[in-house]
C-alpha atoms as a PDB file:
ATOM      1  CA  UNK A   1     137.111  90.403 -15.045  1.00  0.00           C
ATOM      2  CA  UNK A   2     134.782  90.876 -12.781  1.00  0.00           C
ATOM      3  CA  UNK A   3     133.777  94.023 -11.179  1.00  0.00           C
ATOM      4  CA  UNK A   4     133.618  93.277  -7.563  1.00  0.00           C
ATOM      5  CA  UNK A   5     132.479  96.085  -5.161  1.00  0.00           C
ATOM      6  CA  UNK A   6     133.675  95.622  -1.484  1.00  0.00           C
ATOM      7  CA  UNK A   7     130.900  95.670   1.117  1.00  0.00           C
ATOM      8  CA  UNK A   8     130.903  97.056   4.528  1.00  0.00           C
ATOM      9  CA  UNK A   9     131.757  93.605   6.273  1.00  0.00           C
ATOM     10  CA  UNK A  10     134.932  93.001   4.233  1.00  0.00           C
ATOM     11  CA  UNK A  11     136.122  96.588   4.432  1.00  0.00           C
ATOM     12  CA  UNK A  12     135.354  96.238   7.914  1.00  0.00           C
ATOM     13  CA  UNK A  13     138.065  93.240   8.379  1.00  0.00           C
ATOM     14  CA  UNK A  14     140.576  94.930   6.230  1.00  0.00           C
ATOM     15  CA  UNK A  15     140.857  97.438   8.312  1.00  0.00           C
ATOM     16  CA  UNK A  16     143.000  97.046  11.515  1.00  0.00           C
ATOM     17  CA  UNK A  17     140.932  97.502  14.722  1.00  0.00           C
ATOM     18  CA  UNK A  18     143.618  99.870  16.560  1.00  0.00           C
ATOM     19  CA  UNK A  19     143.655 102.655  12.795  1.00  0.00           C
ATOM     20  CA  UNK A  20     139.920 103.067  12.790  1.00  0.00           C
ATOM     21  CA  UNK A  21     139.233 106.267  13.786  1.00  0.00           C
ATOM     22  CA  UNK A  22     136.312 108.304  15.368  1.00  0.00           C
ATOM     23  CA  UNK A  23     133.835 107.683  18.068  1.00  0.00           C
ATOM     24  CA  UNK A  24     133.107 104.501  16.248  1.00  0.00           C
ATOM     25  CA  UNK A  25     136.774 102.976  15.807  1.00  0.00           C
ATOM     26  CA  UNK A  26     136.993 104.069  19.497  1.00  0.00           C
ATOM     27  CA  UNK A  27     133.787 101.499  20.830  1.00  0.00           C
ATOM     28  CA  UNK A  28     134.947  99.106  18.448  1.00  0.00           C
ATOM     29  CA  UNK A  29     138.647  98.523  19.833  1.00  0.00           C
ATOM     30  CA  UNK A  30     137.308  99.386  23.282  1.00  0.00           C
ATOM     31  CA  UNK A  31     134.655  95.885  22.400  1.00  0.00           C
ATOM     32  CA  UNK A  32     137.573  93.887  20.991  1.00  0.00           C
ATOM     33  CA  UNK A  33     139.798  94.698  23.924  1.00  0.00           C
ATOM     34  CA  UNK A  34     137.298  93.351  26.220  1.00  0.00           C
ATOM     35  CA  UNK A  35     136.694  90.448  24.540  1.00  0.00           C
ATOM     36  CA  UNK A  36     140.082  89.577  24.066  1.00  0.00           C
ATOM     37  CA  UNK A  37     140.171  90.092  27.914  1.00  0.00           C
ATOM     38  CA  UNK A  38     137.310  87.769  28.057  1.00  0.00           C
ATOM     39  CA  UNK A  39     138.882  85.120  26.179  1.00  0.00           C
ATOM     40  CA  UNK A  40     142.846  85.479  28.064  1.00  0.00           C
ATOM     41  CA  UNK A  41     140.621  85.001  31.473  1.00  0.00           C
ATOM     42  CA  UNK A  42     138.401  81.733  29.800  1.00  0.00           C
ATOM     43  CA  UNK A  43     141.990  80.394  28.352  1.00  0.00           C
ATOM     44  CA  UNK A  44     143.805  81.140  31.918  1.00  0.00           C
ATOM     45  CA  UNK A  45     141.109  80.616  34.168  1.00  0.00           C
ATOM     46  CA  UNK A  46     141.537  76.597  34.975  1.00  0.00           C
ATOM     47  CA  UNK A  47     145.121  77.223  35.484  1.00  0.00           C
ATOM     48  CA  UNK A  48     144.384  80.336  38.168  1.00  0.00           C
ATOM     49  CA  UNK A  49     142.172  78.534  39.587  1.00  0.00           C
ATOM     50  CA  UNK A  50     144.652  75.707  40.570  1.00  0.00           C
ATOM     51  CA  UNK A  51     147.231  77.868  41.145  1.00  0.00           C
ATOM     52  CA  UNK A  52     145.222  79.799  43.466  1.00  0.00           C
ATOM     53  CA  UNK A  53     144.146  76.612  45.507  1.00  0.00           C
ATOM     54  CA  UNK A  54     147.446  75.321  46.025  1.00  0.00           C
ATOM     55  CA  UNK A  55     148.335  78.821  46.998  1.00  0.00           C
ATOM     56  CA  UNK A  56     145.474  79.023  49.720  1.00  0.00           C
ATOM     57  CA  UNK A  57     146.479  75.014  50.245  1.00  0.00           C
ATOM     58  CA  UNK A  58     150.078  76.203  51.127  1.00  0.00           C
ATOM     59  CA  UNK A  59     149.138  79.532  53.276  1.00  0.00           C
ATOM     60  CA  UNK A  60     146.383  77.435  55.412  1.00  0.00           C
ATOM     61  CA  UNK A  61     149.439  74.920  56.253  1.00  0.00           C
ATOM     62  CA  UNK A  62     151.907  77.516  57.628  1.00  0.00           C
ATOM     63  CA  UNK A  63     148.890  79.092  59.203  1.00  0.00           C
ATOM     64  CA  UNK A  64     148.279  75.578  61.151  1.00  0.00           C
ATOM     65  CA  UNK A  65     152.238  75.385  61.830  1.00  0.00           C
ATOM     66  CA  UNK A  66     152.330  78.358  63.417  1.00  0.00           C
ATOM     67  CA  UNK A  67     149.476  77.780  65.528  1.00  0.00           C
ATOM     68  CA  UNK A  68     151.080  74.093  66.319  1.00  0.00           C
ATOM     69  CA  UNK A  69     154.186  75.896  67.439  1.00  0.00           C
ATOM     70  CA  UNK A  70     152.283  78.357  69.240  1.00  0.00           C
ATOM     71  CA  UNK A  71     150.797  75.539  71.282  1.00  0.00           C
ATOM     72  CA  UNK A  72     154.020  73.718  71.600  1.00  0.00           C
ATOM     73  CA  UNK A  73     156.029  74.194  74.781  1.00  0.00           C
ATOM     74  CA  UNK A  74     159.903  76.224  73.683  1.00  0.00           C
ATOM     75  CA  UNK A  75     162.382  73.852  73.716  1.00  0.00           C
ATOM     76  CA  UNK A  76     165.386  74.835  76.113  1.00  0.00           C
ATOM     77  CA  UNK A  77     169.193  74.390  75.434  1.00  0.00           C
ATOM     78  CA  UNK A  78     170.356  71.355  78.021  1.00  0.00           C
ATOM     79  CA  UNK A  79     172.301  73.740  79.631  1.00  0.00           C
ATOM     80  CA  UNK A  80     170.112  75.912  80.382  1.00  0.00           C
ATOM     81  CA  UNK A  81     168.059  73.566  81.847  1.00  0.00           C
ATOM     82  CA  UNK A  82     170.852  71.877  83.963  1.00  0.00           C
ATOM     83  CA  UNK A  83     171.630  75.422  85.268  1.00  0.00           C
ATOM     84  CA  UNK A  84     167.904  75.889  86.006  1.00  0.00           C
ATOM     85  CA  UNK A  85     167.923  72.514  87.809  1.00  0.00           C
ATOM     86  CA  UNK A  86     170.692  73.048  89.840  1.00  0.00           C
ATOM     87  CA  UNK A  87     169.854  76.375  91.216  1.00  0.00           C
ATOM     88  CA  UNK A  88     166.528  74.944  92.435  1.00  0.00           C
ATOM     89  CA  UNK A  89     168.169  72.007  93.970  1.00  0.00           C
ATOM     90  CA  UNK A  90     170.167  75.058  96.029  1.00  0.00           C
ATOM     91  CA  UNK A  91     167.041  77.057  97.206  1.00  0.00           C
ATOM     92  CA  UNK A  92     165.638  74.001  98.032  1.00  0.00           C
ATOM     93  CA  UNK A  93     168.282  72.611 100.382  1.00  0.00           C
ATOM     94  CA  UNK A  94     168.286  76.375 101.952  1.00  0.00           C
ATOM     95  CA  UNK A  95     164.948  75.864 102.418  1.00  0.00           C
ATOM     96  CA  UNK A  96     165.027  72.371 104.157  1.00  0.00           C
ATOM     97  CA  UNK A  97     163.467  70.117 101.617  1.00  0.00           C
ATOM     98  CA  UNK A  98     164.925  67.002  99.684  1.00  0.00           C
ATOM     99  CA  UNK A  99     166.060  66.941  96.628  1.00  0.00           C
ATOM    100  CA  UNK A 100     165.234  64.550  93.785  1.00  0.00           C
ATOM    101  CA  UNK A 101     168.249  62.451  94.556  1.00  0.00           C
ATOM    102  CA  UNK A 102     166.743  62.461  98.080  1.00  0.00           C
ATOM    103  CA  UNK A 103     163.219  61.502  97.369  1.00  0.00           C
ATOM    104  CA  UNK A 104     164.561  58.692  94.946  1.00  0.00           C
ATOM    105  CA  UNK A 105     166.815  57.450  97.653  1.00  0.00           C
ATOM    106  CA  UNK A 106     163.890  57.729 100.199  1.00  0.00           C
ATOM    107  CA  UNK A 107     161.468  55.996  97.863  1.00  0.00           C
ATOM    108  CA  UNK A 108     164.248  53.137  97.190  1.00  0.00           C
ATOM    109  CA  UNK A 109     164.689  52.320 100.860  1.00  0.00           C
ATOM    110  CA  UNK A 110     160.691  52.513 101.229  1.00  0.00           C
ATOM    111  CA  UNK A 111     160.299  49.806  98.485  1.00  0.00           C
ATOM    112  CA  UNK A 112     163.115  47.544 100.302  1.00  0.00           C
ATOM    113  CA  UNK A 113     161.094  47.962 103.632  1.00  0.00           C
ATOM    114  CA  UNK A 114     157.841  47.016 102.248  1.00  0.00           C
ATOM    115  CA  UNK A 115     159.763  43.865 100.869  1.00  0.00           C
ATOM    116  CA  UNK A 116     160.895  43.094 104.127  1.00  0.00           C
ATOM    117  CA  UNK A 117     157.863  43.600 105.653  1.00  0.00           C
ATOM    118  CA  UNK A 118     155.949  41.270 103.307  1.00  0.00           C
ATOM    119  CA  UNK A 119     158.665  38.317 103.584  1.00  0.00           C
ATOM    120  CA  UNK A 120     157.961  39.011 107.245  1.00  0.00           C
ATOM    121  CA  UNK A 121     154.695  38.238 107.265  1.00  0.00           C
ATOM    122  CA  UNK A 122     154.523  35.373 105.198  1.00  0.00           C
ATOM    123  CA  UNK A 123     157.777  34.144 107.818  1.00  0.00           C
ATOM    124  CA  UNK A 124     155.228  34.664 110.991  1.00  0.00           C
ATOM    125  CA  UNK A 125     151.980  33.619 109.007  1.00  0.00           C
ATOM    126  CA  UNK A 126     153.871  30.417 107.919  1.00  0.00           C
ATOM    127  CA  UNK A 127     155.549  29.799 111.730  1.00  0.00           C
ATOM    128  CA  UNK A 128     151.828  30.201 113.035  1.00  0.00           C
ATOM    129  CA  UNK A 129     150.567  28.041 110.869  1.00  0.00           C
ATOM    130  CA  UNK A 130     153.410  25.504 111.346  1.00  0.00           C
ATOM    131  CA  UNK A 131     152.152  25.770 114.921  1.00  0.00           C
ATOM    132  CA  UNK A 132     148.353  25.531 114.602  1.00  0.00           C
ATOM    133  CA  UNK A 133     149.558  21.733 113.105  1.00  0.00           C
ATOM    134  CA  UNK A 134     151.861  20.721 115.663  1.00  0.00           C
ATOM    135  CA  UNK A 135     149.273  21.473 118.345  1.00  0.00           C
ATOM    136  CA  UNK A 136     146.396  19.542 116.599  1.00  0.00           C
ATOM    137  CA  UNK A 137     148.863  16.788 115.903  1.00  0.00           C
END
């Protein structure tokens, strides 16, 4: 047999960190604690990191949303905007001045006169110059 005398370093691992006792078992846990901290942040740290960029990813697009909505003129109900429409076309007639339909009507019957105008001139420039030949001929 043989008479084996424990040391210090294998009494020391026996001996479960959170039993020790004294100012001594105290530092001890309080260094094993902390570098079992140590070693949970080095095991989780890739995956906190990605988990806090697609976080950050995420917040900075609802950020930009909001701002594009922000920017973005509201959106009325049809309705509404008929209803708008129509009351201006009222104060407007009160008032004296056209309304769309008008101007669209006006701006039809403007185009038709310039058309008229043109085949006009191209009747008279063509009788002048029908004319100019029969007097030099």
């Amino acid at each position: 047999m043989t008479d084996k005398t424990p040391s210090q370093t294998d009494n020391i691992a026996e001996m479960p960190p959170v039993r020790r006792g004294g100012l001594l078992g105290v530092m001890r846990d309080l260094t094993l604690a902390s570098l079992g901290v140590a070693g949970v942040l080095i095991d989780d740290a890739q995956s906190l990191y990605q988990r806090s960029i697609q976080r950050g990813d995420r917040l900075m697009r609802q950020l930009e949303s909001r701002a594009r909505a922000d920017r973005q003129p509201r959106v009325q109900k049809p309705h509404i905007a008929r209803m708008v429409q129509d009351e201006w076309a009222v104060q407007f007639s009160r008032f004296g001045l056209p309304s769309k339909s008008d101007v669209e009507a006006l701006t039809k019957q403007i185009g038709l006169l310039e058309e008229e105008v043109d085949r006009l001139s191209r009747n008279r420039a063509a009788g002048e110059a029908a004319g100019d030949e029969a007097k030099t001929s």
